[in-house]
C-alpha atoms as a PDB file:
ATOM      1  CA  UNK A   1      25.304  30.678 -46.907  1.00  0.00           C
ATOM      2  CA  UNK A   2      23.379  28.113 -45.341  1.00  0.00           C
ATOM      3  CA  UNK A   3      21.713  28.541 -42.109  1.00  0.00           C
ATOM      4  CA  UNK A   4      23.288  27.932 -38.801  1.00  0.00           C
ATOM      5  CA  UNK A   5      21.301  25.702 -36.286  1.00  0.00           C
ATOM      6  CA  UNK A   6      21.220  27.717 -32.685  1.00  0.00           C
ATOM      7  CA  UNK A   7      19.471  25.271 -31.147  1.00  0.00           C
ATOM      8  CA  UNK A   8      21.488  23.454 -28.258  1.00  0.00           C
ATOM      9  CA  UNK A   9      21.556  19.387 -28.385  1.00  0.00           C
ATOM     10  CA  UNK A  10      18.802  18.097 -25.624  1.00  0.00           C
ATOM     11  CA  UNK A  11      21.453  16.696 -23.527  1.00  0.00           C
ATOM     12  CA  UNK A  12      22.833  19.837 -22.887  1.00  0.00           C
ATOM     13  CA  UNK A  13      19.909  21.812 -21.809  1.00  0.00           C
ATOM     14  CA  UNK A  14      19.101  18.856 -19.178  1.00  0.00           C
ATOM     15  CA  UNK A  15      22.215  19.398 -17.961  1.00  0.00           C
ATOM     16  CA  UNK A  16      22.198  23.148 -18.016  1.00  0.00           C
ATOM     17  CA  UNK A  17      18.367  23.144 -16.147  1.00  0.00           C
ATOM     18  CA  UNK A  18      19.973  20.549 -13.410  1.00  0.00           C
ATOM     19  CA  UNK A  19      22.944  22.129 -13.187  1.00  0.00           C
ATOM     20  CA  UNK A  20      21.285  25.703 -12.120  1.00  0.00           C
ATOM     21  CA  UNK A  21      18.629  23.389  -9.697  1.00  0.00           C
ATOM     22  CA  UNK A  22      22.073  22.063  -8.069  1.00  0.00           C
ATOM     23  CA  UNK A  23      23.565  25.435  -7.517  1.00  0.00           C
ATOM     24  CA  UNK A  24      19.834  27.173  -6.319  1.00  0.00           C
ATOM     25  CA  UNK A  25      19.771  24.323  -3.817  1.00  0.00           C
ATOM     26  CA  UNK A  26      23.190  24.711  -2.549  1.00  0.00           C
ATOM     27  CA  UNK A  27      23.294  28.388  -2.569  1.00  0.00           C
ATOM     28  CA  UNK A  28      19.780  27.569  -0.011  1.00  0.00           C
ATOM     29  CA  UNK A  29      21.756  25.058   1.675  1.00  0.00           C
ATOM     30  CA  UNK A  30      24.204  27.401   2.293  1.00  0.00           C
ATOM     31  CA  UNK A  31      22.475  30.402   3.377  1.00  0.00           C
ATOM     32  CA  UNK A  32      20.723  28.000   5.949  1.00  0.00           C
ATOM     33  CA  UNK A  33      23.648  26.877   7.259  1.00  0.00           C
ATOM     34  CA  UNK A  34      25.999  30.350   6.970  1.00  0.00           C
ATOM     35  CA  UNK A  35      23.422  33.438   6.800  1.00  0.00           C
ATOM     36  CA  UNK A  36      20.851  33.018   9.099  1.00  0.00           C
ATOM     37  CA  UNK A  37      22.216  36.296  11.162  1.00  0.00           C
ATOM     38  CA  UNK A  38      20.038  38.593   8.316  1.00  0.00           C
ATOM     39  CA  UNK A  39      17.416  39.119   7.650  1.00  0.00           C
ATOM     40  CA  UNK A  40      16.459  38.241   4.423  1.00  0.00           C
ATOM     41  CA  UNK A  41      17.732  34.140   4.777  1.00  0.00           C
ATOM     42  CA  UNK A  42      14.466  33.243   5.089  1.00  0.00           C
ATOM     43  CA  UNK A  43      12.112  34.435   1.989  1.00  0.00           C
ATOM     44  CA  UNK A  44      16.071  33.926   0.084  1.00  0.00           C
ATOM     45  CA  UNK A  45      15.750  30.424   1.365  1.00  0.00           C
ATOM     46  CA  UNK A  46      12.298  29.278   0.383  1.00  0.00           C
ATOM     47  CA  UNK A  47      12.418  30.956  -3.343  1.00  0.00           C
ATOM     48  CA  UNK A  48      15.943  29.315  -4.142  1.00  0.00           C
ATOM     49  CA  UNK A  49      14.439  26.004  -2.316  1.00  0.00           C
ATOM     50  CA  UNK A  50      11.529  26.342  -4.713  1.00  0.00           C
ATOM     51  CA  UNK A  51      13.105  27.561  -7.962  1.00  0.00           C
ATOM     52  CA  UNK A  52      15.645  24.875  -7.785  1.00  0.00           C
ATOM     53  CA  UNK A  53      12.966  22.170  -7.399  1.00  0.00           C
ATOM     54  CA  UNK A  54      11.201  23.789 -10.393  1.00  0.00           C
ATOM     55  CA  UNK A  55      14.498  23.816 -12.597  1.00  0.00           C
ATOM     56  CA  UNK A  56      15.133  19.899 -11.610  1.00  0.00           C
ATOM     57  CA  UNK A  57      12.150  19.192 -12.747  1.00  0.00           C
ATOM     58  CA  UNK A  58      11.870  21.331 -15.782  1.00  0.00           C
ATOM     59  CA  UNK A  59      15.614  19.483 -16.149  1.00  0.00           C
ATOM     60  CA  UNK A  60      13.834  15.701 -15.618  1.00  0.00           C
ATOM     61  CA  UNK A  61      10.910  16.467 -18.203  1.00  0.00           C
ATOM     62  CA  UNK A  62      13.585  17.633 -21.139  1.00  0.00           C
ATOM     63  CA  UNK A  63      15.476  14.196 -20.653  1.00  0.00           C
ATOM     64  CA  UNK A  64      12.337  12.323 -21.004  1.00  0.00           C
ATOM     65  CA  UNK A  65      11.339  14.711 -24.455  1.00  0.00           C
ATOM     66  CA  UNK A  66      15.274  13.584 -25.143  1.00  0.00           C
ATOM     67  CA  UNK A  67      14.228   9.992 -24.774  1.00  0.00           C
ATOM     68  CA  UNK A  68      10.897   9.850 -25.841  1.00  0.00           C
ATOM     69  CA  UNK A  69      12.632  11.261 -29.445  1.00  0.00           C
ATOM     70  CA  UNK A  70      14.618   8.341 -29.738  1.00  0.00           C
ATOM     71  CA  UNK A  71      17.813   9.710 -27.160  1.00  0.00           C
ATOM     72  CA  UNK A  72      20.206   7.248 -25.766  1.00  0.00           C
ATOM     73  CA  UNK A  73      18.738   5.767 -22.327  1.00  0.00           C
ATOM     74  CA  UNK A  74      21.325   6.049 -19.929  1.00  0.00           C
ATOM     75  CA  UNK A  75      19.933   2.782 -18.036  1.00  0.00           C
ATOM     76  CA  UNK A  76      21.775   2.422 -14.611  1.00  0.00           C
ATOM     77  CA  UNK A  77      22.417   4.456 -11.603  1.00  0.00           C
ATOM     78  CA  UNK A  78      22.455   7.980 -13.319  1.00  0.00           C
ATOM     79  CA  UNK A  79      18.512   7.820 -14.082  1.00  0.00           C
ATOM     80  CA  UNK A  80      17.500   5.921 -11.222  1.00  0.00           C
ATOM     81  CA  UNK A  81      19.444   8.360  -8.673  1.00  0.00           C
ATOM     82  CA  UNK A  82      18.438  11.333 -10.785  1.00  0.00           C
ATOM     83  CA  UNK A  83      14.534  10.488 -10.497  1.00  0.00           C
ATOM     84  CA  UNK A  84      15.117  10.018  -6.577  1.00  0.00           C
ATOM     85  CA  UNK A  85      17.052  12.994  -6.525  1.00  0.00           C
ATOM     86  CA  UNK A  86      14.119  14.764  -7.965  1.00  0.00           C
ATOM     87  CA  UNK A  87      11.465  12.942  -6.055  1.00  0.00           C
ATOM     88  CA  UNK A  88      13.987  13.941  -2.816  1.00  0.00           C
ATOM     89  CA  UNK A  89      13.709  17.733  -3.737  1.00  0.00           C
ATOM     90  CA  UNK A  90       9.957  18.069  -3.933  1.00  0.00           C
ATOM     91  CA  UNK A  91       9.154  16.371  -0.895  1.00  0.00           C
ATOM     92  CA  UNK A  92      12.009  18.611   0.843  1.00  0.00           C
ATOM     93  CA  UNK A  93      10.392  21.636  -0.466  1.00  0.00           C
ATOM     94  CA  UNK A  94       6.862  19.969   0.392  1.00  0.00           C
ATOM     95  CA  UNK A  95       7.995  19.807   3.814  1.00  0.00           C
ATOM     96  CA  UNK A  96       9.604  22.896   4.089  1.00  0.00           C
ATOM     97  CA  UNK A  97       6.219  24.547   3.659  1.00  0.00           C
ATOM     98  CA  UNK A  98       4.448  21.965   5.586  1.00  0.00           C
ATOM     99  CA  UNK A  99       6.110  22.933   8.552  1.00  0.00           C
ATOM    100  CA  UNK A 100       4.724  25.786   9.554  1.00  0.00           C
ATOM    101  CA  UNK A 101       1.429  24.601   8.742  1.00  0.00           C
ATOM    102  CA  UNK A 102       1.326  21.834  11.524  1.00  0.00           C
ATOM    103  CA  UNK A 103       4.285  23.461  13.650  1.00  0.00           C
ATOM    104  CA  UNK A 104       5.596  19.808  14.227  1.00  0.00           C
ATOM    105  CA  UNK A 105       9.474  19.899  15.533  1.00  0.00           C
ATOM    106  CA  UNK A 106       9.942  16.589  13.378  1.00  0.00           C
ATOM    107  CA  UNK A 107       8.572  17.506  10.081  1.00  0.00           C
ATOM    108  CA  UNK A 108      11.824  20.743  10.572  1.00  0.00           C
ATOM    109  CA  UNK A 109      14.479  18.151  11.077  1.00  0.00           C
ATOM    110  CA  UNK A 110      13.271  15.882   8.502  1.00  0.00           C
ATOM    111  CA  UNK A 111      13.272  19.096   6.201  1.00  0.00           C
ATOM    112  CA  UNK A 112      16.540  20.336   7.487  1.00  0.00           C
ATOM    113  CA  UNK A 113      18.534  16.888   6.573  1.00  0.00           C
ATOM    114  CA  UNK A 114      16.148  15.930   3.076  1.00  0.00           C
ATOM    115  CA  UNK A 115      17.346  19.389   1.985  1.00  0.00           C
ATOM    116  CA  UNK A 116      20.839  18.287   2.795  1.00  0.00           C
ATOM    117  CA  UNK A 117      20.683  14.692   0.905  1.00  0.00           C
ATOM    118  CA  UNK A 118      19.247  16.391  -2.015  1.00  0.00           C
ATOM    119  CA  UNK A 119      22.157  18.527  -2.772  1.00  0.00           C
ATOM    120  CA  UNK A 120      24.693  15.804  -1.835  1.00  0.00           C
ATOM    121  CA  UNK A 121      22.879  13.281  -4.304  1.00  0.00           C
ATOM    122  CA  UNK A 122      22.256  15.839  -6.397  1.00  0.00           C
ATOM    123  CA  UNK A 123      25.901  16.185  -6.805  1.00  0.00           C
ATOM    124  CA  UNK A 124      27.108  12.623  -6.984  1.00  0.00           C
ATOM    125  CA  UNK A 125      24.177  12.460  -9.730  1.00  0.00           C
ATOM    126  CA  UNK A 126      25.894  15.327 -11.593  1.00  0.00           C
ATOM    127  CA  UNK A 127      29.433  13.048 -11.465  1.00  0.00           C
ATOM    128  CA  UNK A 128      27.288  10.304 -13.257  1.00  0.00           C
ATOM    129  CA  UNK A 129      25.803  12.596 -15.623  1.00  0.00           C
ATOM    130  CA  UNK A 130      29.400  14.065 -16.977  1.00  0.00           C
ATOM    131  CA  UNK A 131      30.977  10.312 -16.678  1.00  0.00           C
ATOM    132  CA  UNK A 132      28.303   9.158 -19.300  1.00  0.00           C
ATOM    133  CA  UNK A 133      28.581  12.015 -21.612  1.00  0.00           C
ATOM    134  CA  UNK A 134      32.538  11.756 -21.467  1.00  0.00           C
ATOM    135  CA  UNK A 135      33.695  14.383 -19.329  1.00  0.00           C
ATOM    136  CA  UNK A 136      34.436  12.858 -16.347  1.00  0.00           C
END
């Protein structure tokens, strides 16, 4: 019998590491918005804020492996968003922290709406991801 190749296409595990960054940062999104009554939104907030980031951009740096080994670009709006997307996310999680640091009102809305954008881009970037591949 010959061997069986486990190994998922790179497509799919960008997809799979943005897909899971888009859910922690909506779940964070929603406990924000829904759960701030108990009392552990907070520390629930900030790790699914930061893990999400991480898996976006653990998600960016396997499409550029994807590319840089001779994958189809997907030149348009689906890279360009999905590099501001990710660019949107780190300085949303940058300013989360930041905030208590300098205890500035501004730098908390600015945080509270980035965190919002990302997610909503996020998703729209998704909907250009699965148009591309086919699905949508």
């Amino acid at each position: 019998m010959a061997p069986v190749d486990a190994s998922l296409p790179p497509y799919l595990i960008h997809a799979i590491l943005m897909a899971g960054g888009f859910i922690l940062l909506a779940t964070g999104v929603f406990i924000v918005m829904r759960l701030r009554k108990q009392r552990w939104w907070f520390k629930t907030h900030r790790m699914l804020g930061l893990l999400g980031a991480v898996f976006m951009i653990v998600g960016w740096t396997a499409a550029s492996i994807m590319l840089a080994e001779g994958g189809e670009n997907p030149e348009g709006l689906h890279a360009f968003l999905g590099l501001t997307v990710i660019l949107v996310a780190v300085v949303t999680a940058g300013l989360g922290l930041l905030q208590f640091r300098l205890k500035k009102k501004q730098i908390r809305i600015i945080h509270h709406w980035t965190g919002r954008a990302t997610v909503i881009l996020q998703a729209a970037n998704i909907a250009l991801g699965l148009r591309l591949i086919g699905i949508l």
